[in-house]
ModelCIF file with pLDDT and N, C-alpha, C, O atoms, coordinates in Angstrom:
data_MODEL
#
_entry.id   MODEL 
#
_entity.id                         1 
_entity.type                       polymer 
_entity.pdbx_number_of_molecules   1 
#
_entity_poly.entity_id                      1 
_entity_poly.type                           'polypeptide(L)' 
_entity_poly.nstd_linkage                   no 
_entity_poly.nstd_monomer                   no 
_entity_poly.pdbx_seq_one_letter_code       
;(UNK)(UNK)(UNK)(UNK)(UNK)(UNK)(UNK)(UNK)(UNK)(UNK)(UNK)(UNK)(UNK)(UNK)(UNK)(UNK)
(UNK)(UNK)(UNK)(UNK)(UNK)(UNK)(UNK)(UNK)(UNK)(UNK)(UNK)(UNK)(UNK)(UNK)(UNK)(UNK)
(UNK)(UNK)(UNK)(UNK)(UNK)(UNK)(UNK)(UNK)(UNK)(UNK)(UNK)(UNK)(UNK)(UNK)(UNK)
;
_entity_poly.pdbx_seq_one_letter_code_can   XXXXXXXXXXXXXXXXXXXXXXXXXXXXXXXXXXXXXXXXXXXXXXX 
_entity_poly.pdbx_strand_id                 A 
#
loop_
_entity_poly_seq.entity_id 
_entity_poly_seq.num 
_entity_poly_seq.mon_id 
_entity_poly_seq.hetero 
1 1  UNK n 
1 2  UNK n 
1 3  UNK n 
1 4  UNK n 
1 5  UNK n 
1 6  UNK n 
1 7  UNK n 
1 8  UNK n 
1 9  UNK n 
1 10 UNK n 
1 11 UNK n 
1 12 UNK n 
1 13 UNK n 
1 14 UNK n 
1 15 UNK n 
1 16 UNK n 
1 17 UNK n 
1 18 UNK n 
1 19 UNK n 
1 20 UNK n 
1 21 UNK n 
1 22 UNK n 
1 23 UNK n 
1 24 UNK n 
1 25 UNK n 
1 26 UNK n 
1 27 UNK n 
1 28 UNK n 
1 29 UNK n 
1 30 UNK n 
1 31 UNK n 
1 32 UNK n 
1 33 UNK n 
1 34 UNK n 
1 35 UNK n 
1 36 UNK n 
1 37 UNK n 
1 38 UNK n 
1 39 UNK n 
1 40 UNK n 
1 41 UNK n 
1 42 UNK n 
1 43 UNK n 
1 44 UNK n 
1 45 UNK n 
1 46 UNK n 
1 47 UNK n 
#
_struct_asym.id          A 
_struct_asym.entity_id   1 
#
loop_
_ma_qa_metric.id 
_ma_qa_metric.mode 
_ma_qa_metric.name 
_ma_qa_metric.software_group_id 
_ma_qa_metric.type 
1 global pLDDT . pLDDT 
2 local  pLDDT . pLDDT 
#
_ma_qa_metric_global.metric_id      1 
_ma_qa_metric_global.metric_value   60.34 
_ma_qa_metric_global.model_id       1 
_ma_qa_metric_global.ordinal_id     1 
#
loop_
_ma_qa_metric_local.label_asym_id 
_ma_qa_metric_local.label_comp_id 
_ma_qa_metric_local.label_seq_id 
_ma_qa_metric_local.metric_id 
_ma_qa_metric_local.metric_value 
_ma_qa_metric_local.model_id 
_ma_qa_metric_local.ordinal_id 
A UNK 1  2 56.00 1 1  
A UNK 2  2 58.00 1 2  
A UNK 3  2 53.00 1 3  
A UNK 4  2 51.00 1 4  
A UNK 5  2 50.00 1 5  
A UNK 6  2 51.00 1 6  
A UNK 7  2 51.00 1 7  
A UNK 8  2 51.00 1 8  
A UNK 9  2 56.00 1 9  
A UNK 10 2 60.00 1 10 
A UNK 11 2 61.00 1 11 
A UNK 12 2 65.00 1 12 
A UNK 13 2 61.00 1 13 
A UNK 14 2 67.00 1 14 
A UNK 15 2 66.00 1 15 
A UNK 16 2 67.00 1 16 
A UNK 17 2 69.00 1 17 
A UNK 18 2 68.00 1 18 
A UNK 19 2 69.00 1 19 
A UNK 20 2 76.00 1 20 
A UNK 21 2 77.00 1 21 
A UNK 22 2 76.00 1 22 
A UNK 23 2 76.00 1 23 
A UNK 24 2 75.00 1 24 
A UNK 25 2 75.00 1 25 
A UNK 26 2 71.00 1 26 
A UNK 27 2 65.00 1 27 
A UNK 28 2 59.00 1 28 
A UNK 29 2 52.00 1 29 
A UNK 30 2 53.00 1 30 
A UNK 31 2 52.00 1 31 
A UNK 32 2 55.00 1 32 
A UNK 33 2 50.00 1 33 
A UNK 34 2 54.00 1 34 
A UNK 35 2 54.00 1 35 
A UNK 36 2 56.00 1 36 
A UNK 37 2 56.00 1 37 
A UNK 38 2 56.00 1 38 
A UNK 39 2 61.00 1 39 
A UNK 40 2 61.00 1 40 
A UNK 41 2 60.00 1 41 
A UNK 42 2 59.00 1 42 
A UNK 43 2 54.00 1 43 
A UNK 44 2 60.00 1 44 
A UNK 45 2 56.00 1 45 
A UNK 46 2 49.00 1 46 
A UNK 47 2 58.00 1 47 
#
loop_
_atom_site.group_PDB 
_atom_site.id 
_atom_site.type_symbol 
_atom_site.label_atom_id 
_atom_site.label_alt_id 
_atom_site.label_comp_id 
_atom_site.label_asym_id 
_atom_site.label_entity_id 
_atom_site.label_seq_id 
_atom_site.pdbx_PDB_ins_code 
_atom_site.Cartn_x 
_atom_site.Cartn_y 
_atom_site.Cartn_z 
_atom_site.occupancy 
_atom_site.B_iso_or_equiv 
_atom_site.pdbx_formal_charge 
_atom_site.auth_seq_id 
_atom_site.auth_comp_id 
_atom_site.auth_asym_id 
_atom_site.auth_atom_id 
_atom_site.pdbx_PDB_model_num 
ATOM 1   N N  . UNK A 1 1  ? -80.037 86.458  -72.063 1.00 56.00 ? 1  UNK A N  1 
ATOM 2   C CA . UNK A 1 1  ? -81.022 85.378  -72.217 1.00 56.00 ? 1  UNK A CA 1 
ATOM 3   C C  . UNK A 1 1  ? -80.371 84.077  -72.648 1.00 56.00 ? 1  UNK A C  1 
ATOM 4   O O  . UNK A 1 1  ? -80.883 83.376  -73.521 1.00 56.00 ? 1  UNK A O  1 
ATOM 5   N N  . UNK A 1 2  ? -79.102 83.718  -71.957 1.00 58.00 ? 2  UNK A N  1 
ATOM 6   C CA . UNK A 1 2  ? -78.472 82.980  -72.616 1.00 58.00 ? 2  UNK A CA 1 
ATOM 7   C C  . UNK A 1 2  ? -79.478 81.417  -71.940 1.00 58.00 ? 2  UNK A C  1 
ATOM 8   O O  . UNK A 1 2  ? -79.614 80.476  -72.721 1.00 58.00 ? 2  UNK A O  1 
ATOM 9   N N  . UNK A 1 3  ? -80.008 81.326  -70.709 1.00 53.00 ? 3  UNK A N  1 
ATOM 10  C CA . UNK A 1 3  ? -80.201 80.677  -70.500 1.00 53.00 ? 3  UNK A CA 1 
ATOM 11  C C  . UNK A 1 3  ? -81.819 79.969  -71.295 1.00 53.00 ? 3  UNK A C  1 
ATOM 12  O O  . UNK A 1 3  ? -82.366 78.877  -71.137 1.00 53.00 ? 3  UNK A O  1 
ATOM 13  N N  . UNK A 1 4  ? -82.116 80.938  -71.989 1.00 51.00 ? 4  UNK A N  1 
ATOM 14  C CA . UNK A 1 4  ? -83.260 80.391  -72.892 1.00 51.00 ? 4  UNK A CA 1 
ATOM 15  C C  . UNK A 1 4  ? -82.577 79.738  -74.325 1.00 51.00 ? 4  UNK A C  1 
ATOM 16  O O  . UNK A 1 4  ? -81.370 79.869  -74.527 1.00 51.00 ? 4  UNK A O  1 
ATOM 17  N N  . UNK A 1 5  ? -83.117 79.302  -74.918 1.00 50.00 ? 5  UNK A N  1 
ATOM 18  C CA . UNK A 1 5  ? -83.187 78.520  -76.286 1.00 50.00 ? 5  UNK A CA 1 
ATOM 19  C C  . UNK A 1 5  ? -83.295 79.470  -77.035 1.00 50.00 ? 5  UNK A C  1 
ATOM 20  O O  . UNK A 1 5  ? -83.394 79.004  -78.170 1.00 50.00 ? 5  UNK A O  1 
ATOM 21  N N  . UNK A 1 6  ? -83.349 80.974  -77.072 1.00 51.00 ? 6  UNK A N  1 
ATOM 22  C CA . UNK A 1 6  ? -83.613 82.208  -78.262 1.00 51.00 ? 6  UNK A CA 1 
ATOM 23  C C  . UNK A 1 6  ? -82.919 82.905  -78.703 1.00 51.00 ? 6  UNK A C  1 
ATOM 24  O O  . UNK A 1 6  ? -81.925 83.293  -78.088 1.00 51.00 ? 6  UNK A O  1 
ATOM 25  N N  . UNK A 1 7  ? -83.321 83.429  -80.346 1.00 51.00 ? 7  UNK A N  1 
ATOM 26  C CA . UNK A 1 7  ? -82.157 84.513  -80.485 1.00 51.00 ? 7  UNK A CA 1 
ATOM 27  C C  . UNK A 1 7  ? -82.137 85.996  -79.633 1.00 51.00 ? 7  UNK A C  1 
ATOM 28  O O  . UNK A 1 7  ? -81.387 86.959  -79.788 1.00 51.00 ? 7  UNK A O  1 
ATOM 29  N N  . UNK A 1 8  ? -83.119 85.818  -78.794 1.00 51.00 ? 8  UNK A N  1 
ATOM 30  C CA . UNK A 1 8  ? -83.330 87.236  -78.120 1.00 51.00 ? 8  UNK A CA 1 
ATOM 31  C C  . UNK A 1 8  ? -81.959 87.799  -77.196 1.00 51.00 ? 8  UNK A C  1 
ATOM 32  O O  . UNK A 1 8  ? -81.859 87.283  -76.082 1.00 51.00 ? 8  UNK A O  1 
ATOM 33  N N  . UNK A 1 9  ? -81.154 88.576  -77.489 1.00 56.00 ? 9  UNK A N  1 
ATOM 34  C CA . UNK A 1 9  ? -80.088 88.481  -76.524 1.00 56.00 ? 9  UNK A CA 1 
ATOM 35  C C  . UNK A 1 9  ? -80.078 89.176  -75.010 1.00 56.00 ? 9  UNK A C  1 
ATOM 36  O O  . UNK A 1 9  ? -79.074 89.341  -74.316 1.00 56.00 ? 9  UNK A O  1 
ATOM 37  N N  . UNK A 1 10 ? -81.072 89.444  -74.763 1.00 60.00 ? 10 UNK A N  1 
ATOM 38  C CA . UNK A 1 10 ? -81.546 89.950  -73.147 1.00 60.00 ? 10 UNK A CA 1 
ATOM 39  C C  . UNK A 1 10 ? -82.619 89.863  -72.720 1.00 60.00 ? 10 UNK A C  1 
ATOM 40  O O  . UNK A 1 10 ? -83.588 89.672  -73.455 1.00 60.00 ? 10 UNK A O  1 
ATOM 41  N N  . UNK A 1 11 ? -82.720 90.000  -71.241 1.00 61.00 ? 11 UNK A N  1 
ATOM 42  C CA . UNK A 1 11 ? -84.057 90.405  -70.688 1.00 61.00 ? 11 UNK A CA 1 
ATOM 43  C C  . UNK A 1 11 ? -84.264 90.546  -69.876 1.00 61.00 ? 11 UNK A C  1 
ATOM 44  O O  . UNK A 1 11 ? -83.488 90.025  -69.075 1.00 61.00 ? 11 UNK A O  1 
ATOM 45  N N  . UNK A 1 12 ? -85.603 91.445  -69.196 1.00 65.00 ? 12 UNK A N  1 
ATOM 46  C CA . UNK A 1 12 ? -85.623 92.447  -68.698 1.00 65.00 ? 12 UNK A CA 1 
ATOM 47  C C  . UNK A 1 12 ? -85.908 91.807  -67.455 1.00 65.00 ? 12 UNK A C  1 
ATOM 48  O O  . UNK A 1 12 ? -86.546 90.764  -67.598 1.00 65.00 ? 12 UNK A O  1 
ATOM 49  N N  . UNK A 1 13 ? -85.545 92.208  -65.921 1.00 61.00 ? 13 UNK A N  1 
ATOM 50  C CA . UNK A 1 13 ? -85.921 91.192  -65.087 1.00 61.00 ? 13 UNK A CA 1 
ATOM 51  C C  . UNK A 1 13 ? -85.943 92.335  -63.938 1.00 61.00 ? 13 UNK A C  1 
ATOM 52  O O  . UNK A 1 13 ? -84.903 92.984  -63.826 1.00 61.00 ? 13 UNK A O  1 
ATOM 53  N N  . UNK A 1 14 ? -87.237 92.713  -62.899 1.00 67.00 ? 14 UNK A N  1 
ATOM 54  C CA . UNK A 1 14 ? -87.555 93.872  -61.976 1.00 67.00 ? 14 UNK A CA 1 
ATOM 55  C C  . UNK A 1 14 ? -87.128 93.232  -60.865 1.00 67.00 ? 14 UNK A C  1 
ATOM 56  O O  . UNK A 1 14 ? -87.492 92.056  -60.906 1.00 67.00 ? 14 UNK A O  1 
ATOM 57  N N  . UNK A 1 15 ? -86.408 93.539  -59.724 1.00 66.00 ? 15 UNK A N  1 
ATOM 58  C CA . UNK A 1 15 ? -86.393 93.535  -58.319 1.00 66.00 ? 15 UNK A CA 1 
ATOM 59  C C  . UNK A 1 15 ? -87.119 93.951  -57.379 1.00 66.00 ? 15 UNK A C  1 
ATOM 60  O O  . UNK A 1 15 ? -86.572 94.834  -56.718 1.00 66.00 ? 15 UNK A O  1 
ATOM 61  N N  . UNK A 1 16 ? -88.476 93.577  -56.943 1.00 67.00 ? 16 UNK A N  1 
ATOM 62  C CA . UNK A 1 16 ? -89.081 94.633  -56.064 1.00 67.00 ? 16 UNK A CA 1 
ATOM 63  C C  . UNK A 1 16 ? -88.798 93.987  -54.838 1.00 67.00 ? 16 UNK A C  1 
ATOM 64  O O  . UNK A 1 16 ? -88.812 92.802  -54.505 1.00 67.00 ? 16 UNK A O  1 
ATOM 65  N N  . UNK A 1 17 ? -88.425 95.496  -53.984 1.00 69.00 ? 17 UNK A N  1 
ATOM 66  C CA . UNK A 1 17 ? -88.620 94.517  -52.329 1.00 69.00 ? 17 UNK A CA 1 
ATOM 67  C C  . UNK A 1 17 ? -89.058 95.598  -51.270 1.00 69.00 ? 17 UNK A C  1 
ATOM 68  O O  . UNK A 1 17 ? -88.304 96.569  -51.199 1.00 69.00 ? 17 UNK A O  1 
ATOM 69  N N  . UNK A 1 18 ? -90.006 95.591  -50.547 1.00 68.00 ? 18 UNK A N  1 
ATOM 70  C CA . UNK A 1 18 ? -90.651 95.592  -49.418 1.00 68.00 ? 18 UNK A CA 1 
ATOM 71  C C  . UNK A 1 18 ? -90.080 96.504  -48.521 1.00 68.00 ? 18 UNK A C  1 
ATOM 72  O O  . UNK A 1 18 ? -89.589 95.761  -47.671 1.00 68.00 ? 18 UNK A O  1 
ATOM 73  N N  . UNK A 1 19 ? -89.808 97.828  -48.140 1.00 69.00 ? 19 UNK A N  1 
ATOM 74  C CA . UNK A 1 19 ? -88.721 97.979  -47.081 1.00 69.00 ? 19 UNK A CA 1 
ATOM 75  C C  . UNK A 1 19 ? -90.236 98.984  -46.240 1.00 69.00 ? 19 UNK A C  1 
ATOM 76  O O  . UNK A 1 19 ? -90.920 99.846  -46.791 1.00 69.00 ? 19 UNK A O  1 
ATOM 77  N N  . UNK A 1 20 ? -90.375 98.403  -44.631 1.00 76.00 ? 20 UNK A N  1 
ATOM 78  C CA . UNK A 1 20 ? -91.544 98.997  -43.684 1.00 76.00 ? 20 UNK A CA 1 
ATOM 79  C C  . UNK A 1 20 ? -90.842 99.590  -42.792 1.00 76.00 ? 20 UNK A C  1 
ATOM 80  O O  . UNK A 1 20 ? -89.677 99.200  -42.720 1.00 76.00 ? 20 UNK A O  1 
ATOM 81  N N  . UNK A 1 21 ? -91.244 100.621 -41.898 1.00 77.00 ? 21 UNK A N  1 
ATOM 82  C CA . UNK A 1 21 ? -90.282 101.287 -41.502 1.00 77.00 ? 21 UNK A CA 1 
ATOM 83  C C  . UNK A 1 21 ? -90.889 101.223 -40.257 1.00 77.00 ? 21 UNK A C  1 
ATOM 84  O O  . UNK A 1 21 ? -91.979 100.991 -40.780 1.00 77.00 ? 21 UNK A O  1 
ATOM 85  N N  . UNK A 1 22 ? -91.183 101.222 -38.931 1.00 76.00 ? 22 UNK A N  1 
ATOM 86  C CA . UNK A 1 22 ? -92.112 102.007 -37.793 1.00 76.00 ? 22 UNK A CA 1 
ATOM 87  C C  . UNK A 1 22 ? -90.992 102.754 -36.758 1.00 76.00 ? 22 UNK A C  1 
ATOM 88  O O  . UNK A 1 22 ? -90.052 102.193 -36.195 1.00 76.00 ? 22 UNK A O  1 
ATOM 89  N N  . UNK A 1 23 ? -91.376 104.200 -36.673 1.00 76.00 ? 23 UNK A N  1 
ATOM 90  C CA . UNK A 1 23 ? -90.293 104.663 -35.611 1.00 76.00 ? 23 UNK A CA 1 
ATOM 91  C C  . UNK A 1 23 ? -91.793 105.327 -34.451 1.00 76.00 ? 23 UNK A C  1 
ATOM 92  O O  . UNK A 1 23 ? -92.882 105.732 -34.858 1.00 76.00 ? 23 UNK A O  1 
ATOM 93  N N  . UNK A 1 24 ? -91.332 105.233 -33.025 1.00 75.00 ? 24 UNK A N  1 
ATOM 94  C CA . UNK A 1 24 ? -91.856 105.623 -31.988 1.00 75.00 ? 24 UNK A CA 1 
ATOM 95  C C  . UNK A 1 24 ? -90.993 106.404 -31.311 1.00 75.00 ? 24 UNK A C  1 
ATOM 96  O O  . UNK A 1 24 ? -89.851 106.161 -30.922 1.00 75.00 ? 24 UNK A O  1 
ATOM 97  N N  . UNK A 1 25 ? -91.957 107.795 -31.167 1.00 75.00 ? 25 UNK A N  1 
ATOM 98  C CA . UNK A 1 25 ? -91.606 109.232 -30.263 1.00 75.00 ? 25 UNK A CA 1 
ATOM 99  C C  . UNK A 1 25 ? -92.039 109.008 -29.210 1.00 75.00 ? 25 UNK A C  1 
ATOM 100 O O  . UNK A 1 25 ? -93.118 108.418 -29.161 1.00 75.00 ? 25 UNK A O  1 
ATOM 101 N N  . UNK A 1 26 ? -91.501 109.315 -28.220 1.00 71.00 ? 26 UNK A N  1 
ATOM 102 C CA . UNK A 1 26 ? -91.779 110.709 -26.800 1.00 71.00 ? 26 UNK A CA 1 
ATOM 103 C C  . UNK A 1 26 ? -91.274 111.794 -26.682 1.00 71.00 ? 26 UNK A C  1 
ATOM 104 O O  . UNK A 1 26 ? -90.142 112.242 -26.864 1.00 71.00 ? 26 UNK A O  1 
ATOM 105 N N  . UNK A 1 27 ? -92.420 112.279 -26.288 1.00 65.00 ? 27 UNK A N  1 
ATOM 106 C CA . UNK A 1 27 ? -92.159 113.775 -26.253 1.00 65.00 ? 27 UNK A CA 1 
ATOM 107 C C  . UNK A 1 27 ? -91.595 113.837 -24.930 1.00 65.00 ? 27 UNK A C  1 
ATOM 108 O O  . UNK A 1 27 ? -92.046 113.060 -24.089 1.00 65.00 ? 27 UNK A O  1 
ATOM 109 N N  . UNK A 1 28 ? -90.350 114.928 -24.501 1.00 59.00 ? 28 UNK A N  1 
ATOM 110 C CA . UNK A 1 28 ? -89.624 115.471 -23.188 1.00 59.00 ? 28 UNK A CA 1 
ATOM 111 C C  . UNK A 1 28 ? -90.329 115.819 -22.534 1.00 59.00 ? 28 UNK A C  1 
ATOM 112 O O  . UNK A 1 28 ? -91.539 115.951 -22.717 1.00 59.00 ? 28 UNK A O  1 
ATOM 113 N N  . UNK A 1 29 ? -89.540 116.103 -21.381 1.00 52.00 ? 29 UNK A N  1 
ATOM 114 C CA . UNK A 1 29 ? -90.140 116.818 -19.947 1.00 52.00 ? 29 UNK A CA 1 
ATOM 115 C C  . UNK A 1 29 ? -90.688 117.853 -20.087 1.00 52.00 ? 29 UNK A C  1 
ATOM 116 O O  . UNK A 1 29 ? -91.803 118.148 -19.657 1.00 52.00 ? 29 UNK A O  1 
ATOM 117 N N  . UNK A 1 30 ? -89.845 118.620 -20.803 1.00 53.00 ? 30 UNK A N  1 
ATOM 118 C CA . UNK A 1 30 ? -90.344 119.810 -20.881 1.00 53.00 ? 30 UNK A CA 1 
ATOM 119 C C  . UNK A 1 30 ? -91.440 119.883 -22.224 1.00 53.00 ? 30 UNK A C  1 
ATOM 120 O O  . UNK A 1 30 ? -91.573 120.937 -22.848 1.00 53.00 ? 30 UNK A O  1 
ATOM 121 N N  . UNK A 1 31 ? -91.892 119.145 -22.439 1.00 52.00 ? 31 UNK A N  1 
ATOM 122 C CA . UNK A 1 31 ? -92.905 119.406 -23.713 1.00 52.00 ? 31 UNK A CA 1 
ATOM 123 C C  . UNK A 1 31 ? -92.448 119.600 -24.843 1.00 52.00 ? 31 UNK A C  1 
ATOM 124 O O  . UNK A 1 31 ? -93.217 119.340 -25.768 1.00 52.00 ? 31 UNK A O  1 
ATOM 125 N N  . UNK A 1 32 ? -91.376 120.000 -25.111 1.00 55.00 ? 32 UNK A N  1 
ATOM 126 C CA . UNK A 1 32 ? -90.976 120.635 -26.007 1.00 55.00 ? 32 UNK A CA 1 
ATOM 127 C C  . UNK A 1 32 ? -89.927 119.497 -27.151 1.00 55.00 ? 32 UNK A C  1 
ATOM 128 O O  . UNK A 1 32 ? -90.188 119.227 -28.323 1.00 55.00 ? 32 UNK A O  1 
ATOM 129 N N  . UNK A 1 33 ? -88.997 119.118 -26.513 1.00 50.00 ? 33 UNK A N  1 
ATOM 130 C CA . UNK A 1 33 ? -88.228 118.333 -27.155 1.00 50.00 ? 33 UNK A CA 1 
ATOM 131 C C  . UNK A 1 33 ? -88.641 116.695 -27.191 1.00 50.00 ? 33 UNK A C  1 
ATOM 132 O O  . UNK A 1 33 ? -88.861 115.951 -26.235 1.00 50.00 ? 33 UNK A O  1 
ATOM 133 N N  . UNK A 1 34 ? -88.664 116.437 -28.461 1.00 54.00 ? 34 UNK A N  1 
ATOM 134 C CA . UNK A 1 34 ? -89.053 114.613 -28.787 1.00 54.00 ? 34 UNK A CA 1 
ATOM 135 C C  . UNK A 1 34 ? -87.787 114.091 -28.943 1.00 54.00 ? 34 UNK A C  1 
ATOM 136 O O  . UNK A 1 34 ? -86.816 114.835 -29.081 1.00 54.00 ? 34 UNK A O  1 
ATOM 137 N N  . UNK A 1 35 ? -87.688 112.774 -28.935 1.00 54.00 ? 35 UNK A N  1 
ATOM 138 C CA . UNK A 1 35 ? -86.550 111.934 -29.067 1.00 54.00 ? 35 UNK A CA 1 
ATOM 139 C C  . UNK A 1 35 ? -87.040 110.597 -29.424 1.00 54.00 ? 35 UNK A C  1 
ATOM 140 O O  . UNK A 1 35 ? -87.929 109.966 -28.853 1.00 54.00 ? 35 UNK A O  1 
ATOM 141 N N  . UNK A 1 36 ? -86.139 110.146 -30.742 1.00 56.00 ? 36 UNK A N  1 
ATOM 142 C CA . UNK A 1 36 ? -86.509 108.814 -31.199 1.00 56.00 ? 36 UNK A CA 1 
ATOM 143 C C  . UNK A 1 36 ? -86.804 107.515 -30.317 1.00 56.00 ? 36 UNK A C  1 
ATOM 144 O O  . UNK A 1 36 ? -85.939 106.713 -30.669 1.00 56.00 ? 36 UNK A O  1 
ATOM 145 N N  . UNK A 1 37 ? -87.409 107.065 -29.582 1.00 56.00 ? 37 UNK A N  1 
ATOM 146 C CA . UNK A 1 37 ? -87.348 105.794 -28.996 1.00 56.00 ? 37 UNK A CA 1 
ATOM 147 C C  . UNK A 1 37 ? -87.047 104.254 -29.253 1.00 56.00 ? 37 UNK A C  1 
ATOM 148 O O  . UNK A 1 37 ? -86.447 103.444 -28.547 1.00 56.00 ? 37 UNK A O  1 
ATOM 149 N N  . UNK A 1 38 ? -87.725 104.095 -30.628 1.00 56.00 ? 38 UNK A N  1 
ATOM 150 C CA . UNK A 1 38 ? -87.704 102.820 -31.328 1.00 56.00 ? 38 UNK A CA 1 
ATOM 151 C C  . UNK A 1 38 ? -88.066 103.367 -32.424 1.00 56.00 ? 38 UNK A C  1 
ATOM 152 O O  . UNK A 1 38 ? -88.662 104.382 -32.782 1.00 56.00 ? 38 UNK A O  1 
ATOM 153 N N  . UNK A 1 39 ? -87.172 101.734 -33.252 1.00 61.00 ? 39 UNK A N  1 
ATOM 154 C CA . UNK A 1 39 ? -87.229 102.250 -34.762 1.00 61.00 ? 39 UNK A CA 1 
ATOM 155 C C  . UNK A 1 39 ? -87.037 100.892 -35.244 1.00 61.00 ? 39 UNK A C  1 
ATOM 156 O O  . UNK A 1 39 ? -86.022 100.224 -35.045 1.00 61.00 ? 39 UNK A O  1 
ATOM 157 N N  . UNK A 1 40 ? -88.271 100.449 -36.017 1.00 61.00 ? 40 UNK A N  1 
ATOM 158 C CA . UNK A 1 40 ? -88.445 98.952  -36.565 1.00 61.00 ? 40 UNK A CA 1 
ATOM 159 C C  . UNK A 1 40 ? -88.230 99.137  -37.936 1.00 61.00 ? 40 UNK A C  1 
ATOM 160 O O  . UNK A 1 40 ? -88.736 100.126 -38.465 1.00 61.00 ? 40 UNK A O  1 
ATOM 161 N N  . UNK A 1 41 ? -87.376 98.132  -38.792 1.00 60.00 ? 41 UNK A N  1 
ATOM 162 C CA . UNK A 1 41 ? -87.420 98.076  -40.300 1.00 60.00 ? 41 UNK A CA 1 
ATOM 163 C C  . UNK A 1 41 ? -87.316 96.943  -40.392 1.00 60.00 ? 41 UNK A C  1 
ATOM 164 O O  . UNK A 1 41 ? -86.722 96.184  -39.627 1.00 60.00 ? 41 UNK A O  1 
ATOM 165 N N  . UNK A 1 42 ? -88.165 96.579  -41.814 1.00 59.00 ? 42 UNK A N  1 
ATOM 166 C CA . UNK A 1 42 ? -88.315 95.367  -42.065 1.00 59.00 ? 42 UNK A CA 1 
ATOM 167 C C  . UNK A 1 42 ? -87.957 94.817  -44.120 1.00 59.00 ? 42 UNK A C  1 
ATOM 168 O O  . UNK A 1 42 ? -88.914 95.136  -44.825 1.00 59.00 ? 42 UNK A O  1 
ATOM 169 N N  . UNK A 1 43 ? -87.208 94.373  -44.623 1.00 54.00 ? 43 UNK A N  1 
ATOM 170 C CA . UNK A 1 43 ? -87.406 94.196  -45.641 1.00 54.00 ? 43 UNK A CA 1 
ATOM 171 C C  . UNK A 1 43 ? -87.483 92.948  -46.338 1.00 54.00 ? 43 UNK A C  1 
ATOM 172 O O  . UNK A 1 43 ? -86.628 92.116  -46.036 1.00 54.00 ? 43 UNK A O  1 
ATOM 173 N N  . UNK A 1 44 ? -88.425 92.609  -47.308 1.00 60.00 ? 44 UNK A N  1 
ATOM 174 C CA . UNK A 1 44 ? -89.375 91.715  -47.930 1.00 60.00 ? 44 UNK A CA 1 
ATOM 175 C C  . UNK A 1 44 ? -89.322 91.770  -49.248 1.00 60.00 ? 44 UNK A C  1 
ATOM 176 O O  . UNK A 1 44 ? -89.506 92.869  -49.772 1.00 60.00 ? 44 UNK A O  1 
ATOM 177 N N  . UNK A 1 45 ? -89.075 90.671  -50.037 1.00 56.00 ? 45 UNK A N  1 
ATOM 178 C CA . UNK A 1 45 ? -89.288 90.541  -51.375 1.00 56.00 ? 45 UNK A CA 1 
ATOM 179 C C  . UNK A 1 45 ? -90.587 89.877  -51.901 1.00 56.00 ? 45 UNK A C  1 
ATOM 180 O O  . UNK A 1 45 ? -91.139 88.785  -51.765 1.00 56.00 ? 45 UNK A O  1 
ATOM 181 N N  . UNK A 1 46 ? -90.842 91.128  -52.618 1.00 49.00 ? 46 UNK A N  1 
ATOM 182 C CA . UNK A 1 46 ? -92.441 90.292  -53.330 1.00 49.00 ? 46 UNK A CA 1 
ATOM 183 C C  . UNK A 1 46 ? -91.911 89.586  -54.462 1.00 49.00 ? 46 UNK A C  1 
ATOM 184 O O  . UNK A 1 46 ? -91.511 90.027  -55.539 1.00 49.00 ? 46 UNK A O  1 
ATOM 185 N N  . UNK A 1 47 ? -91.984 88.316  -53.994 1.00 58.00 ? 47 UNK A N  1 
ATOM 186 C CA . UNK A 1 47 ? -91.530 87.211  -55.041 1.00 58.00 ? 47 UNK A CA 1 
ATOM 187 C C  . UNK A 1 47 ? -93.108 87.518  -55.902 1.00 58.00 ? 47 UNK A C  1 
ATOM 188 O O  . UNK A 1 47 ? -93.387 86.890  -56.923 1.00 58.00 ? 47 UNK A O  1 
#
């Protein structure tokens, strides 16, 4: 806390940030087997 005027010698300060994910399947020929197609991520800080 040096940058305050106090005797307090720390403080506590949270990072939150945002991380969205979207992934899109198809399913195979044969019905059976899927495979990733697309895969969106996005990350954001909640100021």
């Amino acid at each position: 806390s040096n940058f305050l005027d106090t005797e307090i010698d720390s403080i506590q300060f949270k990072k939150i940030t945002n991380k969205k994910t979207t992934t899109k399947i198809i399913a195979g020929l044969d019905g059976n087997k899927s495979l990733p197609d697309r895969r969106f991520e996005s990350f954001t800080r909640l100021k």
